[in-house]
N, C-alpha and C. Protein backbone atom coordinates (compact mmCIF):
# COMPACT_ATOMS: atom_id res chain seq x y z
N UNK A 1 -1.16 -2.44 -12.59
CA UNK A 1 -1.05 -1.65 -11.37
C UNK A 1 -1.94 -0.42 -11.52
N UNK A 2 -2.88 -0.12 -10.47
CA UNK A 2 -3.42 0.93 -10.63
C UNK A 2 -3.34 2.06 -10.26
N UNK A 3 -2.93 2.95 -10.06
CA UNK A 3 -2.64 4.34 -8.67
C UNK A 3 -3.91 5.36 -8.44
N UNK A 4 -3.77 4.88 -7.64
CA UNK A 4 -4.82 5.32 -6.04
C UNK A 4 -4.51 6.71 -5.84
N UNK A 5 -3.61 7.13 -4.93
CA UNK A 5 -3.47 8.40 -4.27
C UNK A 5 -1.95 8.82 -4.35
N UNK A 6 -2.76 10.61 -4.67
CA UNK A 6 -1.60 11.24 -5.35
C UNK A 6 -0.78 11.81 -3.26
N UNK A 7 0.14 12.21 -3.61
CA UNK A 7 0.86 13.10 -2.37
C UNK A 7 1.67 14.22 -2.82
N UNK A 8 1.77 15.24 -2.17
CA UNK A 8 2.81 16.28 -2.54
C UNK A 8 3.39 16.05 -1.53
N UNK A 9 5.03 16.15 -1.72
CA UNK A 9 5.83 16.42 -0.82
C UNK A 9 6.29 17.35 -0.44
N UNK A 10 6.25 17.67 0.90
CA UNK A 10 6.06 19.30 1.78
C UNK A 10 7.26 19.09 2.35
N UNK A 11 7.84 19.82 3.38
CA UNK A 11 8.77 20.17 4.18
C UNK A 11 9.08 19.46 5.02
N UNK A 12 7.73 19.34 6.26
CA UNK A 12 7.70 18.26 7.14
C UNK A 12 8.04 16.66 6.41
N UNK A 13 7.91 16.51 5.09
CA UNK A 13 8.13 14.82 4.77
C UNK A 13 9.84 14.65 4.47
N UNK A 14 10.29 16.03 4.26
CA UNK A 14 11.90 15.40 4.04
C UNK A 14 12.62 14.84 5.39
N UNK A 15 13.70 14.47 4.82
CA UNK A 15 14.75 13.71 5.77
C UNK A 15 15.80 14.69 5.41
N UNK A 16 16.91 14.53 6.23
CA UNK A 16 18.27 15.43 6.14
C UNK A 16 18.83 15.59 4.76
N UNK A 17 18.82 14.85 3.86
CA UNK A 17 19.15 15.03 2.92
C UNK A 17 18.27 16.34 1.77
N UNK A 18 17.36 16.62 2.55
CA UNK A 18 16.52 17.01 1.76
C UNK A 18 15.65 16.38 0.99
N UNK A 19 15.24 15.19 0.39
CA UNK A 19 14.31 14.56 0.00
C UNK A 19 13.70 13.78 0.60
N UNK A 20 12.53 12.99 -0.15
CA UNK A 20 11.56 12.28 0.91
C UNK A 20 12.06 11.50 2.27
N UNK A 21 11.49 12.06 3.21
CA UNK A 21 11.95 10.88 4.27
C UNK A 21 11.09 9.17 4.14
N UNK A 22 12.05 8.21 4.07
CA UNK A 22 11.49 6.97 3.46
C UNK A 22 10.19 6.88 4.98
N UNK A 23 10.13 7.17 5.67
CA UNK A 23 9.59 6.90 6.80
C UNK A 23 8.29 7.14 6.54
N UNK A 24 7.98 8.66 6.11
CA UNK A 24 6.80 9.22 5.80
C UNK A 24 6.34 8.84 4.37
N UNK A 25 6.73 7.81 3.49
CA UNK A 25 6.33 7.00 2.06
C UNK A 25 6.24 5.94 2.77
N UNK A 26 6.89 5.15 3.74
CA UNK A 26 5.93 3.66 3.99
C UNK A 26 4.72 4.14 4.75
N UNK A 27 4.69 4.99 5.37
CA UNK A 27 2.86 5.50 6.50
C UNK A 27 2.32 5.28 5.05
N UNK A 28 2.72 6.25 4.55
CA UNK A 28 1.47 5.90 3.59
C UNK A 28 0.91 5.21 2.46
N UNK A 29 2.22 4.31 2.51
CA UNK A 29 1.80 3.28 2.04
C UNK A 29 0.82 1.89 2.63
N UNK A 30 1.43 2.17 4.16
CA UNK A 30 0.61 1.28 4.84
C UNK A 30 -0.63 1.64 5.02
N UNK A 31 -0.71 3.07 5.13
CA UNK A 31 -2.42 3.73 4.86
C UNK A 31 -3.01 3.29 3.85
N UNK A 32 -2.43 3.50 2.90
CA UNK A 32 -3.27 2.98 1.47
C UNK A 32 -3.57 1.88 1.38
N UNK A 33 -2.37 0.59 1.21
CA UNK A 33 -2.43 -0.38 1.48
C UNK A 33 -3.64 -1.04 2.37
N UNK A 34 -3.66 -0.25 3.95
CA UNK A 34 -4.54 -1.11 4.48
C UNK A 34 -5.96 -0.64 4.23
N UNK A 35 -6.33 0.66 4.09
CA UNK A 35 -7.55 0.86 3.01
C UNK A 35 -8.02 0.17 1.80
N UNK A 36 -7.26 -0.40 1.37
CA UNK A 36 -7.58 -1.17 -0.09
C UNK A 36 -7.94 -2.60 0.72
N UNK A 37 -7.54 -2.75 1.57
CA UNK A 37 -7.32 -4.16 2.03
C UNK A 37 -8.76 -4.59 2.68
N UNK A 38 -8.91 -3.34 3.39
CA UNK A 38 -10.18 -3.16 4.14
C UNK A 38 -11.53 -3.09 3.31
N UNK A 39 -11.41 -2.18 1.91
CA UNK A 39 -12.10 -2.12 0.96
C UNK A 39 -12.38 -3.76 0.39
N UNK A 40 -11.58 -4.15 -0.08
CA UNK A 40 -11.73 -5.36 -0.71
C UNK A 40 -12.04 -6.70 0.45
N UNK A 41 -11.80 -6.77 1.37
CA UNK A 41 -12.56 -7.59 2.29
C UNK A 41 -13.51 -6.97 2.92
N UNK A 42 -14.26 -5.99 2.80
CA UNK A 42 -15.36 -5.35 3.64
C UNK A 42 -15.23 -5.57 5.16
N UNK A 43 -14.26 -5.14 5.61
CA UNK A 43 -13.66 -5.82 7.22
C UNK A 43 -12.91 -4.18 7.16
N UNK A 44 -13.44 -3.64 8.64
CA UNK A 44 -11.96 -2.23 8.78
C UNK A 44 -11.50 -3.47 9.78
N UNK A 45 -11.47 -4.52 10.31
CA UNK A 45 -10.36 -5.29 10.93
C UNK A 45 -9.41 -5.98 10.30
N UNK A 46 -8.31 -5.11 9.68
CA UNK A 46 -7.19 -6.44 9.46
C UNK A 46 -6.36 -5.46 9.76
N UNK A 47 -5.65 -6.00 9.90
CA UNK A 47 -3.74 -5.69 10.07
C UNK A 47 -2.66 -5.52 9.21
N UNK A 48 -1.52 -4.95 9.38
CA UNK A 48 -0.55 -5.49 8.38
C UNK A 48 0.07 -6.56 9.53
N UNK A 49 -0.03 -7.80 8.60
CA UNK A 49 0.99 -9.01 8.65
C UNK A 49 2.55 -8.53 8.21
N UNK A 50 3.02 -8.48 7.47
CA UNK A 50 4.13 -8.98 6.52
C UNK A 50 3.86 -7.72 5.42
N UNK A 51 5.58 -7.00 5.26
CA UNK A 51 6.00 -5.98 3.66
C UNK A 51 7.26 -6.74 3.60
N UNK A 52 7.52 -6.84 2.32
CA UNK A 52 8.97 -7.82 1.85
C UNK A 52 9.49 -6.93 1.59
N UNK A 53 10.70 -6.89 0.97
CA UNK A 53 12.01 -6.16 0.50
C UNK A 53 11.25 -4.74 0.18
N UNK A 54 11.90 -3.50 0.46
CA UNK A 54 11.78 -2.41 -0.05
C UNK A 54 12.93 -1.82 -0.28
N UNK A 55 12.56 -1.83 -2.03
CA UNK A 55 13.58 -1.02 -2.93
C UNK A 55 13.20 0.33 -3.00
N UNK A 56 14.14 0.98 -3.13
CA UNK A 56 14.13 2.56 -3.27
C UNK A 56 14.66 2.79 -4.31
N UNK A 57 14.40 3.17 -5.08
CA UNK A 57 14.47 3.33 -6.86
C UNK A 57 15.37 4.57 -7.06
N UNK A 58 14.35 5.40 -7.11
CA UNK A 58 14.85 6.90 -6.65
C UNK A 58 14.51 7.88 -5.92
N UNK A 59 14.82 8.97 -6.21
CA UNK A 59 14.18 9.79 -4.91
C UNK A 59 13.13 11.07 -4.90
N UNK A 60 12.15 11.01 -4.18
CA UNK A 60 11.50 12.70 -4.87
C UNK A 60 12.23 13.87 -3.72
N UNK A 61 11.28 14.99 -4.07
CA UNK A 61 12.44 16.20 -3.59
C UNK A 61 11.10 16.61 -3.25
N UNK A 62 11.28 17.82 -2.34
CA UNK A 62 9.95 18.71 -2.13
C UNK A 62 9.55 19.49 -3.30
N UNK A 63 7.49 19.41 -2.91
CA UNK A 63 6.95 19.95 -4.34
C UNK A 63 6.90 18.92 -5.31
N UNK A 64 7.17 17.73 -5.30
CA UNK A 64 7.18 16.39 -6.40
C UNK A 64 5.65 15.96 -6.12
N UNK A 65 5.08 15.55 -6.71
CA UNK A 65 4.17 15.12 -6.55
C UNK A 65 4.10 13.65 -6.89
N UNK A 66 3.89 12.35 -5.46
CA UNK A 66 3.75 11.06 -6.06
C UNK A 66 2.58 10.49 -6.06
N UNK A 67 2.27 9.12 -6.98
CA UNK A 67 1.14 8.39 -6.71
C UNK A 67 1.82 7.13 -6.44
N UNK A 68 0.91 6.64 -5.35
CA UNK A 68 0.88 5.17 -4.36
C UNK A 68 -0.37 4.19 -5.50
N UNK A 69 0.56 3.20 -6.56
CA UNK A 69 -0.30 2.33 -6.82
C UNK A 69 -0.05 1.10 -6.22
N UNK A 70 -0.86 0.14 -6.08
CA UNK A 70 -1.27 -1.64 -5.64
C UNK A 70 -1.89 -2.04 -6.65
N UNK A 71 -1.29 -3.17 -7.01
CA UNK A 71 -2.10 -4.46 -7.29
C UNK A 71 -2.35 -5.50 -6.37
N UNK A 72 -3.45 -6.08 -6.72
CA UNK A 72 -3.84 -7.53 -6.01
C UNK A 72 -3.17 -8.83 -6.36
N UNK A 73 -2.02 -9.35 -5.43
CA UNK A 73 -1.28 -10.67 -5.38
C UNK A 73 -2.08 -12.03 -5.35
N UNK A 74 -2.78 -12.06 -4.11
CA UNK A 74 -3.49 -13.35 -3.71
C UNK A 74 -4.19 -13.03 -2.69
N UNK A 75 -5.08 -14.30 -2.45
CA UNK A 75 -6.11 -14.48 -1.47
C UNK A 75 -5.79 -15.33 -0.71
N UNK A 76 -5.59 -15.54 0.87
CA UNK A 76 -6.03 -16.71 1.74
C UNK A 76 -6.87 -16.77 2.34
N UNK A 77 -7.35 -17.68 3.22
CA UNK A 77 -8.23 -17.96 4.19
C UNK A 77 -8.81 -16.71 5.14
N UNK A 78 -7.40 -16.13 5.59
CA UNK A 78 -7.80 -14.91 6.29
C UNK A 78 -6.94 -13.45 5.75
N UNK A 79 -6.38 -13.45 4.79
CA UNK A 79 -5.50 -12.49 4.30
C UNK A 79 -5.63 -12.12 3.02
N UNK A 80 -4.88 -11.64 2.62
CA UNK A 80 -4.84 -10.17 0.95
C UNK A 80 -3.42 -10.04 0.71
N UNK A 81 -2.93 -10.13 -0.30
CA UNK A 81 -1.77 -9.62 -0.41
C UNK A 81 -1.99 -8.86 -1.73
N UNK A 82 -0.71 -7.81 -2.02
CA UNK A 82 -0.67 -6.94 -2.96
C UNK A 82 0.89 -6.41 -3.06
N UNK A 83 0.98 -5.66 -4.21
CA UNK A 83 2.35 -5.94 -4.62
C UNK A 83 1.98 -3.69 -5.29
N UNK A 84 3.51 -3.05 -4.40
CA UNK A 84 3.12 -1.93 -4.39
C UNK A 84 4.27 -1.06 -5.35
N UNK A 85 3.78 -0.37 -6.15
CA UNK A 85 4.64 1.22 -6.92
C UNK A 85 4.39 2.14 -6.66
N UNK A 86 5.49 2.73 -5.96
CA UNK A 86 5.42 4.73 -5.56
C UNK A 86 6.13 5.48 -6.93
N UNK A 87 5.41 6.15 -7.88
CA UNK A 87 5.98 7.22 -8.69
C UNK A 87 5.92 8.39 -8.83
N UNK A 88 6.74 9.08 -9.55
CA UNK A 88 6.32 10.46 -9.82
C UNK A 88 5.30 10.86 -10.67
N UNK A 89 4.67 11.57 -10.15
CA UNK A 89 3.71 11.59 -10.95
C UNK A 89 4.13 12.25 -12.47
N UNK A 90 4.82 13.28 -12.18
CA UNK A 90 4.77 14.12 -13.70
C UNK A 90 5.95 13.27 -14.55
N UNK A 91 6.89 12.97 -14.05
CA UNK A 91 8.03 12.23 -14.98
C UNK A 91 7.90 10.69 -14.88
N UNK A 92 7.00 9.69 -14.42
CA UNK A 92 6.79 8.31 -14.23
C UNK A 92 8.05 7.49 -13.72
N UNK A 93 8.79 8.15 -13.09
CA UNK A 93 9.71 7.73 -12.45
C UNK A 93 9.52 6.75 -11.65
N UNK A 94 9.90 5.83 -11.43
CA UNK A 94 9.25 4.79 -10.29
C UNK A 94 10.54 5.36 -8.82
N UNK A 95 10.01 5.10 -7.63
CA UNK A 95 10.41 5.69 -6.23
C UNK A 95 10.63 4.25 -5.59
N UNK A 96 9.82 3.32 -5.72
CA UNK A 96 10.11 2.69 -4.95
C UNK A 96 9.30 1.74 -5.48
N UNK A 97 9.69 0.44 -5.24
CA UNK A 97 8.56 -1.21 -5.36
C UNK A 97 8.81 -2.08 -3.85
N UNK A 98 7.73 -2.42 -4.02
CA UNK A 98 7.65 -3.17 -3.14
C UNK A 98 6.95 -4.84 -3.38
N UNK A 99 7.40 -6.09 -3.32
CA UNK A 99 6.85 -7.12 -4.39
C UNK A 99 5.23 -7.58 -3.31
N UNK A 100 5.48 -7.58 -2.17
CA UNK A 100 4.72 -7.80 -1.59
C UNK A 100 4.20 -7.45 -0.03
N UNK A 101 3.35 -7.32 0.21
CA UNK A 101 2.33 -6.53 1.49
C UNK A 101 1.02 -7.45 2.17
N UNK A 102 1.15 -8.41 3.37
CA UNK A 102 0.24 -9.19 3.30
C UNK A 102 -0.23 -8.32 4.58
N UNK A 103 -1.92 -8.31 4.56
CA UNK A 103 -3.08 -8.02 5.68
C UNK A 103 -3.58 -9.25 5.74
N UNK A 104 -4.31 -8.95 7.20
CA UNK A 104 -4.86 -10.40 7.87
C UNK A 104 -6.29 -9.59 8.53
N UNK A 105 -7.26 -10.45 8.16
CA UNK A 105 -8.61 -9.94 9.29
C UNK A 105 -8.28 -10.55 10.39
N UNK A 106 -8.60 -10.00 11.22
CA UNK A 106 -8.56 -10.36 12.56
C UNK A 106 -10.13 -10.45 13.31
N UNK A 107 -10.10 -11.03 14.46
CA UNK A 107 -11.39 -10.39 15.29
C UNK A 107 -11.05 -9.28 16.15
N UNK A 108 -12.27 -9.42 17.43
CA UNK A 108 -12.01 -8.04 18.20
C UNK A 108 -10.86 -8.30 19.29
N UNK A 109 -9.98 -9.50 19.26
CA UNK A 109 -9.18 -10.03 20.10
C UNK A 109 -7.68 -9.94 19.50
N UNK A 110 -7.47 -10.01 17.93
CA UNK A 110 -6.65 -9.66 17.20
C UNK A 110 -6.25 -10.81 16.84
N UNK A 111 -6.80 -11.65 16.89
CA UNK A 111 -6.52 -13.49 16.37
C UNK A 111 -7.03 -13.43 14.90
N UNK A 112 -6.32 -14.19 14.00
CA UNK A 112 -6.73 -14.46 12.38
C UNK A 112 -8.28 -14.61 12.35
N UNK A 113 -8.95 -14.20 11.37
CA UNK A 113 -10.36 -14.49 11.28
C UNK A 113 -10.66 -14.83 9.71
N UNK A 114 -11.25 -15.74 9.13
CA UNK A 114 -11.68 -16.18 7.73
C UNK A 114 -12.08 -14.41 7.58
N UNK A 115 -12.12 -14.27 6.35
CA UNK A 115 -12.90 -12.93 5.85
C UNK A 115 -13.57 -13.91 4.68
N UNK A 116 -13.98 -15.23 3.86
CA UNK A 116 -15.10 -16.01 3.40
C UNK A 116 -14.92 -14.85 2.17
N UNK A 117 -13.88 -14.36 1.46
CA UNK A 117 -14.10 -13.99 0.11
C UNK A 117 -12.96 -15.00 -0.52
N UNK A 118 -13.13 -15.18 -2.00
CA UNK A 118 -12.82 -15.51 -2.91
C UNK A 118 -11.99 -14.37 -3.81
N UNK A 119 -11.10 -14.91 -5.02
CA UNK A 119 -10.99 -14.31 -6.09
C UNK A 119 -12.00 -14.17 -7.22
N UNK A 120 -13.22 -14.77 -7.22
CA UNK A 120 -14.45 -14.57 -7.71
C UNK A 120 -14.74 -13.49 -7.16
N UNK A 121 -15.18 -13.48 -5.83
CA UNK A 121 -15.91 -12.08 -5.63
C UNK A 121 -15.25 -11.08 -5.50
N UNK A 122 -13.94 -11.17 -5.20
CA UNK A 122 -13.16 -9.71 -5.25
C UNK A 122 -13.18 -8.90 -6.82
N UNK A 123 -13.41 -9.88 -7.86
CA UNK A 123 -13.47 -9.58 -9.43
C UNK A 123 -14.95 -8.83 -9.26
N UNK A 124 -15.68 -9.22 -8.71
CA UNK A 124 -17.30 -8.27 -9.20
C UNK A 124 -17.59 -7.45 -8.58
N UNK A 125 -16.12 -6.77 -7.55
CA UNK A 125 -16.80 -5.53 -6.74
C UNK A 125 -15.40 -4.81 -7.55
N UNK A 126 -15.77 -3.27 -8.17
CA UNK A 126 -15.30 -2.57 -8.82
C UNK A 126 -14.62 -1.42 -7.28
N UNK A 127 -13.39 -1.33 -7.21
CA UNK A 127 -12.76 -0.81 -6.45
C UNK A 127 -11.59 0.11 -6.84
């Protein structure tokens, strides 16, 4: 798993309880997520398809600072999947997993579209 992007948590991201609102950790997960997605198929057209189960591990507080890592699951015809960890950054706490996150290219109509990569070529572009 690699981690991508760090976040501090501010004021505006809590929920009533005072810690992260889960709401404002999936945006940006789906931000990240679909940036990587976009990166690795050279397409800004895909979508999120499909996020499976989301566990919530534990919790950050304001002033925590987390990182959003992905790994790469699989390849289809027209899709990406990846498998996601939110932690703390300073104590490696894990926040949350997620096993899986599928994107789809689309065209300009929003119908599935081949994106014609492989797990070969996703290996020789350094991302």
């Amino acid at each position: 798993m690699k981690f991508y992007t760090r976040k501090l948590i501010k004021p505006g991201d809590l929920n009533a309880r005072n810690t992260l609102f889960g709401g404002s950790l999936l945006k940006w997960i789906d931000e990240e997520a679909g940036i990587y997605a976009m990166t690795k198929l050279e397409s800004k057209h895909v979508v999120t398809k499909y996020i499976s189960e989301i566990d919530f591990i534990n919790s950050a507080n304001q002033a925590d600072v987390i990182e959003i890592g992905l790994q790469f699951n699989s390849i289809g015809t027209t899709s990406i999947s990846f498998s996601c960890e939110v932690r703390n950054l300073f104590n490696k706490k894990t926040i949350l997993k997620i096993e899986n996150i599928v994107f789809v290219n689309v065209d300009e109509n929003g119908n599935p579209q081949k994106h014609n990569k492989t797990i070969e070529s996703l290996k020789l572009r350094k991302i």
